[in-house]
C-alpha atoms as a PDB file:
ATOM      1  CA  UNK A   1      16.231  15.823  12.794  1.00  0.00           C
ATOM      2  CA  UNK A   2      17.575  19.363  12.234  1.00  0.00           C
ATOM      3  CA  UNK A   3      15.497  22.927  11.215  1.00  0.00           C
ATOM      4  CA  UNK A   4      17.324  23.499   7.690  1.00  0.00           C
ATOM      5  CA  UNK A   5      15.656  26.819   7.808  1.00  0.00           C
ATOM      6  CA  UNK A   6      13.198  28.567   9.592  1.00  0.00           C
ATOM      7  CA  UNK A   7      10.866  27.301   7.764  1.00  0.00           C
ATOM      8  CA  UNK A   8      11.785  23.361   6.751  1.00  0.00           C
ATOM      9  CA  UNK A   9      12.097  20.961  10.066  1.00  0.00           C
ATOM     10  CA  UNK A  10      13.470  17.640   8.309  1.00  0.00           C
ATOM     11  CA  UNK A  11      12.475  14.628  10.717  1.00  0.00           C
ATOM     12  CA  UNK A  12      15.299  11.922  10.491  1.00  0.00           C
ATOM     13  CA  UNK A  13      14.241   8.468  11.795  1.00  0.00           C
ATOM     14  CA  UNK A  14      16.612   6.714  13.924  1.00  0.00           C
ATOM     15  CA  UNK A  15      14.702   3.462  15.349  1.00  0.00           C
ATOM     16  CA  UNK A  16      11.610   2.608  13.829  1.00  0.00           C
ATOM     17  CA  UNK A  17      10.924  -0.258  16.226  1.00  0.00           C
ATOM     18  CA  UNK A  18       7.342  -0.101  17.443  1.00  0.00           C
ATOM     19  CA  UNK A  19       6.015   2.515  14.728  1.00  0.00           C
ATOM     20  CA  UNK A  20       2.991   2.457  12.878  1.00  0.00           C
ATOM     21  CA  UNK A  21       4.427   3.922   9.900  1.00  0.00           C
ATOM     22  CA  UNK A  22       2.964   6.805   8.307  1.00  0.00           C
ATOM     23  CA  UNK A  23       1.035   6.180   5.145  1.00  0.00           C
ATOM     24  CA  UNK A  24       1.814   8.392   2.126  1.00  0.00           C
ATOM     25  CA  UNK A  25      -1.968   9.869   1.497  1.00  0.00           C
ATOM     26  CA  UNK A  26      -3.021   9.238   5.032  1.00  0.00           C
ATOM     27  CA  UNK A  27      -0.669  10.635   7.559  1.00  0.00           C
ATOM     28  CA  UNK A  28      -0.786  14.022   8.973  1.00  0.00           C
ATOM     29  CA  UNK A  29       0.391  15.800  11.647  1.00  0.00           C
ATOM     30  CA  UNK A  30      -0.877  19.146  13.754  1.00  0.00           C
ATOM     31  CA  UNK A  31       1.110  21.974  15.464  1.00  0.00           C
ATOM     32  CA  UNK A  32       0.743  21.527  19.604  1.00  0.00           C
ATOM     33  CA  UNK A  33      -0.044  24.660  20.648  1.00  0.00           C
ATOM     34  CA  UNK A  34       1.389  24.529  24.082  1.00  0.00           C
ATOM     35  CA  UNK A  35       5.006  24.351  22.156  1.00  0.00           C
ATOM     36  CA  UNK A  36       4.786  27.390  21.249  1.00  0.00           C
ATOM     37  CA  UNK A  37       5.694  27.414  17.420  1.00  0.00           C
ATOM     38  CA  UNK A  38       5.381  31.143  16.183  1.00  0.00           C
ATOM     39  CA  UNK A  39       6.152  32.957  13.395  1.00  0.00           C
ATOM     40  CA  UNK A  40       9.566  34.462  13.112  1.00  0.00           C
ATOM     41  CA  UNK A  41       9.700  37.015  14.449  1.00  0.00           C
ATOM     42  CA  UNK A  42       7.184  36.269  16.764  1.00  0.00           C
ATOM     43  CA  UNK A  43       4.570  38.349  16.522  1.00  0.00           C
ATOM     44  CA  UNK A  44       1.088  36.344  16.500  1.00  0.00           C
ATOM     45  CA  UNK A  45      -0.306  33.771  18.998  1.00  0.00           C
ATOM     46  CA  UNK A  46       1.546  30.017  18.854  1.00  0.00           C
ATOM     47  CA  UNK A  47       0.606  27.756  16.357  1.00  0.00           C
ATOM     48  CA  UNK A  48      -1.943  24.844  16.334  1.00  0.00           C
ATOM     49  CA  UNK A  49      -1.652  24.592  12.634  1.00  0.00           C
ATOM     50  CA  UNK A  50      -3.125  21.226  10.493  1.00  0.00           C
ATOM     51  CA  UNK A  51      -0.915  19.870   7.634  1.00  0.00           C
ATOM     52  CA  UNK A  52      -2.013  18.464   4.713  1.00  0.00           C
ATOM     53  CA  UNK A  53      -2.008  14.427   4.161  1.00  0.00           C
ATOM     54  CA  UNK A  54       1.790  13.004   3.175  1.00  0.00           C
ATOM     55  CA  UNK A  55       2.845  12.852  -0.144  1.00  0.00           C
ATOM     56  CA  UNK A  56       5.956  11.648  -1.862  1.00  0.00           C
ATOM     57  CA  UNK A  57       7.129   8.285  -1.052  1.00  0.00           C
ATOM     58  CA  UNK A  58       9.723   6.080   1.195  1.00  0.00           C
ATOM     59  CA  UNK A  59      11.120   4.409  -2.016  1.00  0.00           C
ATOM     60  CA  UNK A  60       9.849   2.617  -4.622  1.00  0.00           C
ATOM     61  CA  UNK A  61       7.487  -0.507  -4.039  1.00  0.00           C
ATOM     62  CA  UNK A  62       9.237  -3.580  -2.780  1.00  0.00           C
ATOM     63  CA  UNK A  63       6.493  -5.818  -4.166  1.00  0.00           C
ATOM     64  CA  UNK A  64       7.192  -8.520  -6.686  1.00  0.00           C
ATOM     65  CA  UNK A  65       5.803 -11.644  -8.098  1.00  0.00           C
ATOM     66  CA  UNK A  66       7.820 -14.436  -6.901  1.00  0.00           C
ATOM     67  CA  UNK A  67       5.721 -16.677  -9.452  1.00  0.00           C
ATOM     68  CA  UNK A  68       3.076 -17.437 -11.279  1.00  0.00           C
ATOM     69  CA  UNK A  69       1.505 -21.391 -11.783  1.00  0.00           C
ATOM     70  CA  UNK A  70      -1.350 -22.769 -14.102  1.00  0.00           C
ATOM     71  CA  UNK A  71      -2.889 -25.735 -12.194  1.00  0.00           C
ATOM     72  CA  UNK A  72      -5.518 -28.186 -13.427  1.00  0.00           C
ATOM     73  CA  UNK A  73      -7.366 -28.686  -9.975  1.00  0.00           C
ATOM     74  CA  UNK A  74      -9.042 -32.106 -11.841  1.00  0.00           C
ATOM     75  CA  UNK A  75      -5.898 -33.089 -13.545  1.00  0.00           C
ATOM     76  CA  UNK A  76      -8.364 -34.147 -16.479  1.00  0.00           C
ATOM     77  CA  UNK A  77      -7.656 -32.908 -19.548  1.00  0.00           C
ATOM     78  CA  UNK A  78      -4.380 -30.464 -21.156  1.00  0.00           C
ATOM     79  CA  UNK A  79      -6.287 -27.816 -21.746  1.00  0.00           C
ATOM     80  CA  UNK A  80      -7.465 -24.092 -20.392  1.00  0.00           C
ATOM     81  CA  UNK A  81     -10.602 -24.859 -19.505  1.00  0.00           C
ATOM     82  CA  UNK A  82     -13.537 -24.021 -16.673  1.00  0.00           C
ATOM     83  CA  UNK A  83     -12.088 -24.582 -13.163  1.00  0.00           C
ATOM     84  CA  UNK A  84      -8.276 -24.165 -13.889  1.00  0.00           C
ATOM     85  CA  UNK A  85      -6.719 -21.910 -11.455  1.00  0.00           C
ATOM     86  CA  UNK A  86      -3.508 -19.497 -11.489  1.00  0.00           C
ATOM     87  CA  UNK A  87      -1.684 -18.944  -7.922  1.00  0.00           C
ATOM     88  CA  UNK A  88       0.157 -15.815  -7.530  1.00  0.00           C
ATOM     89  CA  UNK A  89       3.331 -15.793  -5.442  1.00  0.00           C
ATOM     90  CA  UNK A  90       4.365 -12.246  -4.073  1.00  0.00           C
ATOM     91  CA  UNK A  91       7.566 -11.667  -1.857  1.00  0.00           C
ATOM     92  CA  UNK A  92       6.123 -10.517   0.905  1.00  0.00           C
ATOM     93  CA  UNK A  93       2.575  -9.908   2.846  1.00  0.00           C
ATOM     94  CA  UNK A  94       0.307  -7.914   0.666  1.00  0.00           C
ATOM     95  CA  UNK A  95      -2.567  -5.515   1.923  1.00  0.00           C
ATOM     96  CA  UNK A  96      -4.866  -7.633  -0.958  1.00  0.00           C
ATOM     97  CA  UNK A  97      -5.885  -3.925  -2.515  1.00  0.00           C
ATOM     98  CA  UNK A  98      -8.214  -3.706   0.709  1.00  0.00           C
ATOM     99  CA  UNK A  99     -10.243  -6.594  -1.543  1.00  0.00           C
ATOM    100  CA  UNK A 100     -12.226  -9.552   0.732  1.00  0.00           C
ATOM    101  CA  UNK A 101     -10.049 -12.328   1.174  1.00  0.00           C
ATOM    102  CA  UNK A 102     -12.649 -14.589   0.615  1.00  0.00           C
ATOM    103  CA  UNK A 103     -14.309 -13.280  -2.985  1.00  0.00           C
ATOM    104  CA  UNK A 104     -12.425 -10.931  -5.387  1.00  0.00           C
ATOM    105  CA  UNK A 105     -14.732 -10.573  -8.600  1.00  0.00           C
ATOM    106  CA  UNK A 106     -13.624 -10.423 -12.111  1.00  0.00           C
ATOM    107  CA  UNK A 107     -14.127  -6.554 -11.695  1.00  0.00           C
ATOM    108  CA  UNK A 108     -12.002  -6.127  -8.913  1.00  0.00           C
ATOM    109  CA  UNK A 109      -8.745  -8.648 -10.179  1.00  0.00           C
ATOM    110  CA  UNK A 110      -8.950  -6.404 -13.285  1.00  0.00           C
ATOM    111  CA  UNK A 111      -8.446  -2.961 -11.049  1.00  0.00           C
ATOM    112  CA  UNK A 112      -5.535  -4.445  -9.882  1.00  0.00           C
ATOM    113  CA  UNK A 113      -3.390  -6.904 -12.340  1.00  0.00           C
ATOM    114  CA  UNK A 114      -3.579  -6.416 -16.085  1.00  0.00           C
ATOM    115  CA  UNK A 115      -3.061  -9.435 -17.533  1.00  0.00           C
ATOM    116  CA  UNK A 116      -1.119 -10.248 -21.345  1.00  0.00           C
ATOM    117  CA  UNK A 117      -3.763 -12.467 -22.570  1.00  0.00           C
ATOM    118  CA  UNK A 118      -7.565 -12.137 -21.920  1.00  0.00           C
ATOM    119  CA  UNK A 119      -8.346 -15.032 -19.140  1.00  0.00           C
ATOM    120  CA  UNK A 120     -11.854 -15.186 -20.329  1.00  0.00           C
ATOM    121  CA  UNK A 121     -15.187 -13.967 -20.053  1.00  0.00           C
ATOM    122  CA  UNK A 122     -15.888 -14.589 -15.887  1.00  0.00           C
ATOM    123  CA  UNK A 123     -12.863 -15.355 -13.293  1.00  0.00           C
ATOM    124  CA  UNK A 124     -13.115 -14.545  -9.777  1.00  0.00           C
ATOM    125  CA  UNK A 125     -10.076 -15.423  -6.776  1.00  0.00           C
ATOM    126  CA  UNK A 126      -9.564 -16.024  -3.299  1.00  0.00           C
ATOM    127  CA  UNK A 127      -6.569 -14.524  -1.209  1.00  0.00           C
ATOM    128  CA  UNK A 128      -6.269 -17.886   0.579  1.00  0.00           C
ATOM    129  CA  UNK A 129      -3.360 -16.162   3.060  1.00  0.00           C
ATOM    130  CA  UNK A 130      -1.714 -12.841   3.105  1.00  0.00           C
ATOM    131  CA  UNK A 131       0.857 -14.178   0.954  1.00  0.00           C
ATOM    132  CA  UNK A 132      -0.262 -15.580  -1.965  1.00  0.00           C
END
């Protein structure tokens, strides 16, 4: 990284190996003190100062939906109908929204997907692994 100016420090990474990267709306960082980071010219005590969270972005979202399949668990009949499914194939890992695996209501598919066509009155899905 390199000071630009005196006051704009821009932070180049150069091996991210190992990092926890820093979420955009959740990381922040504080002044240490002991460096002593002053003013210029230095005329008050060194810094301990808090930044706000991170905004911007790292690029835009790598995300996308690999595919999308109707399935007719029952194979009984050729039609929409009560117990039909539709799997969701993403490219990578997904965080699931911070939704439980195990239940996602109607409610909580609809604050995340919007969907062409109306699937119906009640539908509810499982994230059955972090992939699909």
């Amino acid at each position: 990284g390199y000071w630009s100016a005196r006051d704009l420090l821009i932070i180049t990474i150069t091996n991210p190996v190992g990092a926890n990267p820093p979420g955009v709306a959740v990381f922040s960082l504080q002044v240490l003190q002991h460096a002593n980071l002053r003013g210029f010219p230095a005329a008050e005590l060194p810094s301990a100062a808090l930044s706000p969270i991170l905004a911007g972005s790292f690029g835009p979202s790598s995300v996308k939906i690999l595919k999308i399949q109707a399935r007719d668990p029952g194979l009984d009949d050729m039609i929409y109908n009560q117990g039909d499914t539709i799997t969701i194939t993403f490219n990578q890992p997904m965080n699931r929204a911070g939704q439980d695996p195990l239940h996602v209501s109607k409610s909580e598919i609809d604050a995340v997907l919007h969907f062409s066509h109306s699937l119906g009155a009640d539908y509810s899905a499982t994230w059955p692994s972090s992939d699909v």
